[in-house]
Protein backbone atom coordinates (compact mmCIF):
# COMPACT_ATOMS: atom_id res chain seq x y z
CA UNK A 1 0.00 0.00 0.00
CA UNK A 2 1.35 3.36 -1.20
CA UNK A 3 0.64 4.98 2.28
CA UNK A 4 1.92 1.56 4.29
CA UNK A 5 4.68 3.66 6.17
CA UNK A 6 2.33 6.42 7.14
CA UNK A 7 -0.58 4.13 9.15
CA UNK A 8 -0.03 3.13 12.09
CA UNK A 9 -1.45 -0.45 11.60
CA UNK A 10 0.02 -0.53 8.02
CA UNK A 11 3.62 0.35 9.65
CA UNK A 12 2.93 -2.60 12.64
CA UNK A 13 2.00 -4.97 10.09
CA UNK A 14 5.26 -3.94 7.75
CA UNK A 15 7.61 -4.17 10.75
CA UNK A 16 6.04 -7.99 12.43
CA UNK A 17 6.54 -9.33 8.20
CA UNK A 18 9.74 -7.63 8.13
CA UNK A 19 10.86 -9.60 11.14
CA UNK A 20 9.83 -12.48 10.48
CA UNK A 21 10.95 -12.77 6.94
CA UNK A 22 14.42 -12.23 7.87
CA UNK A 23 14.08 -13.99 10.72
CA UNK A 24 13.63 -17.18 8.41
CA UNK A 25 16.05 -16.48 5.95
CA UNK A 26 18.99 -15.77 8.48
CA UNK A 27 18.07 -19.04 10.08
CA UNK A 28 17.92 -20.98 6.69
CA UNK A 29 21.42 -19.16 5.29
CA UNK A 30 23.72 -18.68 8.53
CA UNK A 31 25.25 -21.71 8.39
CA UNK A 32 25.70 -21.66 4.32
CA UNK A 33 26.26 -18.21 3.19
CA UNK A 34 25.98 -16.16 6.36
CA UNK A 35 22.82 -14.99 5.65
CA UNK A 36 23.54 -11.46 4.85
CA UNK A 37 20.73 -10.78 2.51
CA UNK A 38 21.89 -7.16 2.83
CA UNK A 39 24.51 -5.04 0.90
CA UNK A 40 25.54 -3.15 3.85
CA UNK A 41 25.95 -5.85 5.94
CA UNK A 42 28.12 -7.57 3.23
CA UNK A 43 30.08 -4.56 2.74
CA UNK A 44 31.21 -4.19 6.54
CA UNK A 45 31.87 -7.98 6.11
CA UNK A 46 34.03 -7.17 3.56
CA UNK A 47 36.12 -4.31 5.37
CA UNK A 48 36.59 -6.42 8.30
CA UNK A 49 38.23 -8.99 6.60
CA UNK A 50 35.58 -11.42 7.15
CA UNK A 51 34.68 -12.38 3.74
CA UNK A 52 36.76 -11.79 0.26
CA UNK A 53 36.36 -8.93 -1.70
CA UNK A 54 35.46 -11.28 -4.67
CA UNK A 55 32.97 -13.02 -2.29
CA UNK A 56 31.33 -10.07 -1.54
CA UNK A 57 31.26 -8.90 -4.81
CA UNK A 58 29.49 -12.48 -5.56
CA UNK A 59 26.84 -11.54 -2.68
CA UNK A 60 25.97 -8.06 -3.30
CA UNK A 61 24.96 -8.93 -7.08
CA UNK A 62 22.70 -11.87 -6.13
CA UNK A 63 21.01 -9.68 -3.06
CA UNK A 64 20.78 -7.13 -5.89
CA UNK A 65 19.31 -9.80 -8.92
CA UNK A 66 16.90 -10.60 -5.89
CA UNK A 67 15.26 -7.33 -4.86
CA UNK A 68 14.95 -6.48 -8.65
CA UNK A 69 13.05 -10.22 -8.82
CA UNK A 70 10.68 -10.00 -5.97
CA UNK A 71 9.86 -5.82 -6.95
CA UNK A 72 8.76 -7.09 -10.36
CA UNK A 73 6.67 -10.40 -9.05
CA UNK A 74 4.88 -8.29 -6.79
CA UNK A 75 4.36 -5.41 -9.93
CA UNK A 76 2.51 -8.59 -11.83
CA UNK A 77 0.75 -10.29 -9.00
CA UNK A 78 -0.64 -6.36 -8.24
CA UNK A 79 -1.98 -5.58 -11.70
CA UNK A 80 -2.65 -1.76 -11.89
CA UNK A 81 -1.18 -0.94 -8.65
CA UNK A 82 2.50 0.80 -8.11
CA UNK A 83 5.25 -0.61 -6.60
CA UNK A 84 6.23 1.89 -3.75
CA UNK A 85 9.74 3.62 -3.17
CA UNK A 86 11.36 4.15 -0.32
CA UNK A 87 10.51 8.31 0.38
CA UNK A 88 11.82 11.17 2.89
CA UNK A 89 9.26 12.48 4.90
CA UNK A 90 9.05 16.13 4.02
CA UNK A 91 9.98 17.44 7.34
CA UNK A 92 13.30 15.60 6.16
CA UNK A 93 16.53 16.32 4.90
CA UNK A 94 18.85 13.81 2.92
CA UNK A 95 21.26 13.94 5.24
CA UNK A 96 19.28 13.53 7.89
CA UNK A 97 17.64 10.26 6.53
CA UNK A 98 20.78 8.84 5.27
CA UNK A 99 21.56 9.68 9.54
CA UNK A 100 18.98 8.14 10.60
CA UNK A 101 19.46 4.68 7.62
CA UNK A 102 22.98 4.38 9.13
CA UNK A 103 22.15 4.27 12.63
CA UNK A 104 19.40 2.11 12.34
CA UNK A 105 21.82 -0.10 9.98
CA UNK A 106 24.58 -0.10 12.92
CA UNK A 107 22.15 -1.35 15.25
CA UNK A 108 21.52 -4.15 12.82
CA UNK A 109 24.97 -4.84 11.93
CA UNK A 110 26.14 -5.21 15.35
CA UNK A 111 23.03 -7.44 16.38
CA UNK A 112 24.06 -9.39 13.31
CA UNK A 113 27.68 -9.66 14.72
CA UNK A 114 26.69 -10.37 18.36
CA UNK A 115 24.67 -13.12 17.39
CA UNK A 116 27.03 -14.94 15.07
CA UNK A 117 29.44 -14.71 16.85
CA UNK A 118 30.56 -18.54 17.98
CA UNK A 119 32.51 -17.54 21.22
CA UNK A 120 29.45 -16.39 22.67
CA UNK A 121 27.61 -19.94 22.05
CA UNK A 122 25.87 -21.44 19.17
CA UNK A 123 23.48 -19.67 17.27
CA UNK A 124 20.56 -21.64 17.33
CA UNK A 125 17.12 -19.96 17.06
CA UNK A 126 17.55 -16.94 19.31
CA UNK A 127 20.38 -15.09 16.84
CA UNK A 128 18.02 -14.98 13.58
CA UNK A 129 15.12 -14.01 15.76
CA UNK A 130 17.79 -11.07 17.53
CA UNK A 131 18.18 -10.06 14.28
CA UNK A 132 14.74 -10.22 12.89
CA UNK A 133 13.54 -8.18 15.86
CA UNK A 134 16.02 -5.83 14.97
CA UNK A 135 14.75 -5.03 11.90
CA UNK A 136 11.20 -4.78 12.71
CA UNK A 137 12.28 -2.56 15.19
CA UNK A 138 13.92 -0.07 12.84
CA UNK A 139 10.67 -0.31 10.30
CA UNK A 140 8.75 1.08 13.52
CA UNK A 141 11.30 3.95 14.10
CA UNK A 142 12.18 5.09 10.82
CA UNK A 143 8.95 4.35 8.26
CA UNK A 144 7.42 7.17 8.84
CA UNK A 145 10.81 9.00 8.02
CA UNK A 146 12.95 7.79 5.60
CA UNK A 147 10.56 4.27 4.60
CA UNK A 148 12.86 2.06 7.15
CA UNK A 149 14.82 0.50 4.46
CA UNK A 150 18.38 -0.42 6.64
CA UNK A 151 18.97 -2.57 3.23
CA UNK A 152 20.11 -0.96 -0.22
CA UNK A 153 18.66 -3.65 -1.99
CA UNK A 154 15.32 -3.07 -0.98
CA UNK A 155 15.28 0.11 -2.00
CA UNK A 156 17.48 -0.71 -5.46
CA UNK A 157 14.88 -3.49 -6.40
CA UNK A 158 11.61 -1.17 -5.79
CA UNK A 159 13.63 1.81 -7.47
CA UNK A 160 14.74 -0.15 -10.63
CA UNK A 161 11.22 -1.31 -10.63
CA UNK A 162 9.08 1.62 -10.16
CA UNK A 163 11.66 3.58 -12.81
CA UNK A 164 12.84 6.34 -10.24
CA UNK A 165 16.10 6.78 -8.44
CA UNK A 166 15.11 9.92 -6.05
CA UNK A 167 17.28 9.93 -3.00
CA UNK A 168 18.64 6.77 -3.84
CA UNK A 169 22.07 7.68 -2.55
CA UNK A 170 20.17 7.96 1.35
CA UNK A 171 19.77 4.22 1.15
CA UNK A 172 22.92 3.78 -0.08
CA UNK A 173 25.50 6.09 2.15
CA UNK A 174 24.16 6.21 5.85
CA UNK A 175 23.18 2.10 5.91
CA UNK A 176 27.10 1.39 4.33
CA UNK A 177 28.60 3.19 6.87
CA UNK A 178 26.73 2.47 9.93
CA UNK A 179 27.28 -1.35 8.90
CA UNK A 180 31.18 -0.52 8.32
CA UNK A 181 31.57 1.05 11.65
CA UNK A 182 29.51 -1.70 13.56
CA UNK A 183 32.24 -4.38 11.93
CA UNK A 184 35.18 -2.11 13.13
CA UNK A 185 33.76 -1.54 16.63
CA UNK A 186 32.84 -4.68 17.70
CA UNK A 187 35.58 -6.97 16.01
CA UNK A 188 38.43 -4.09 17.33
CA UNK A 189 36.79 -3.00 20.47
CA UNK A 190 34.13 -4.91 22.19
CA UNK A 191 35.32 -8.23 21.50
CA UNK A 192 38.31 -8.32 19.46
CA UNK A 193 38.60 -11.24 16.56
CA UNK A 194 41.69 -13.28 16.49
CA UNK A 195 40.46 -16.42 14.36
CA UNK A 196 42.12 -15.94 10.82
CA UNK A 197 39.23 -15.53 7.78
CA UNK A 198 38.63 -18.53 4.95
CA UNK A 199 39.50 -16.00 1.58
CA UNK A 200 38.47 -19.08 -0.65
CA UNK A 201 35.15 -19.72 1.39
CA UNK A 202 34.60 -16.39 2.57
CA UNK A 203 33.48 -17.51 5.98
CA UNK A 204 35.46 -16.64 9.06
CA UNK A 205 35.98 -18.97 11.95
CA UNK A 206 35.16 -16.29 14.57
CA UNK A 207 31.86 -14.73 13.13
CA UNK A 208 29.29 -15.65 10.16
């Protein structure tokens, strides 16, 4: 719905579907792939040393393919309706929603980091639903500002789809850094990595 972001029970019923989709996948694709499904995530993986450049390169074109996929499914299955983009809220600037997108983004990146992190126990169900949470939680913060994206793809598959790049950069910027920054803080400050990263596999001992 075009106005999803703006209604309250529209927004609750976006965030709950938001965290339980990724809850799912990030259960399914931990153990294989890490079960990024997100750009910025992979991109902080990448700095950190926890996955090949290569690798990530690998990952952000498939999360990419994806969004582009599922935008265009959901333009036939809806005949005659739009597919929405991720907007600013008026009382916005761009800077101040690419703020907000890379905050939200940290908070997700470092969730995503605490709970793969083997040395604090195994994953099991709790870390996908952590991070699940997490991302319902930022839908409820920042829809009715900047459309809660915290994942360029999203807003690159609904973008190519709908034929209109407006403030794409926002989604882009703000959720790359605050990923980045969550990767350097916890893996050089909070709890320092010492296990050595797999740069055929891409997968790191220490964290997924």
């Amino acid at each position: 719905m075009p106005d999803a972001a703006s209604d309250p029970s529209g927004l609750v019923v976006v965030a709950i579907a938001n965290a339980l989709a990724l809850s799912s996948v990030v259960y399914i694709a931990a153990n294989i792939s890490g079960g990024h499904v997100n750009p910025a995530v992979t991109f902080g993986m990448a700095v950190g040393g926890h996955i090949s450049v290569p690798t990530a390169l690998f990952y952000w074109v498939s999360q990419m393919l994806a969004s582009v996929m599922a935008s265009l499914l959901l333009k036939m299955t809806l005949v005659g309706m739009h597919v929405p983009t991720y907007t600013i809220a008026e009382e916005m600037t761009g800077f101040g929603a690419s703020l907000l997108e890379g905050v939200l983004t940290f908070a997700l990146a470092y969730t995503v980091y605490a709970a793969g992190d083997v040395r604090r126990g195994a994953q099991g169900a709790i870390g996908p639903l952590a991070i699940g949470f997490m991302a319902g939680a930022s839908v409820l913060v920042a829809g009715p500002f900047s459309g809660g994206s915290i994942n360029p793809a999203c807003a690159f598959g609904s973008a190519v789809t709908a034929g209109s790049f407006k403030n794409q950069a926002v989604y882009w910027i703000g959720p790359l850094i605050g990923a980045t920054v969550a990767g350097l803080i916890y893996d050089n400050v909070v709890f320092p990595n010492d296990q050595e990263t797999d740069s055929i596999g891409g997968i790191p001992d220490g964290v997924v």
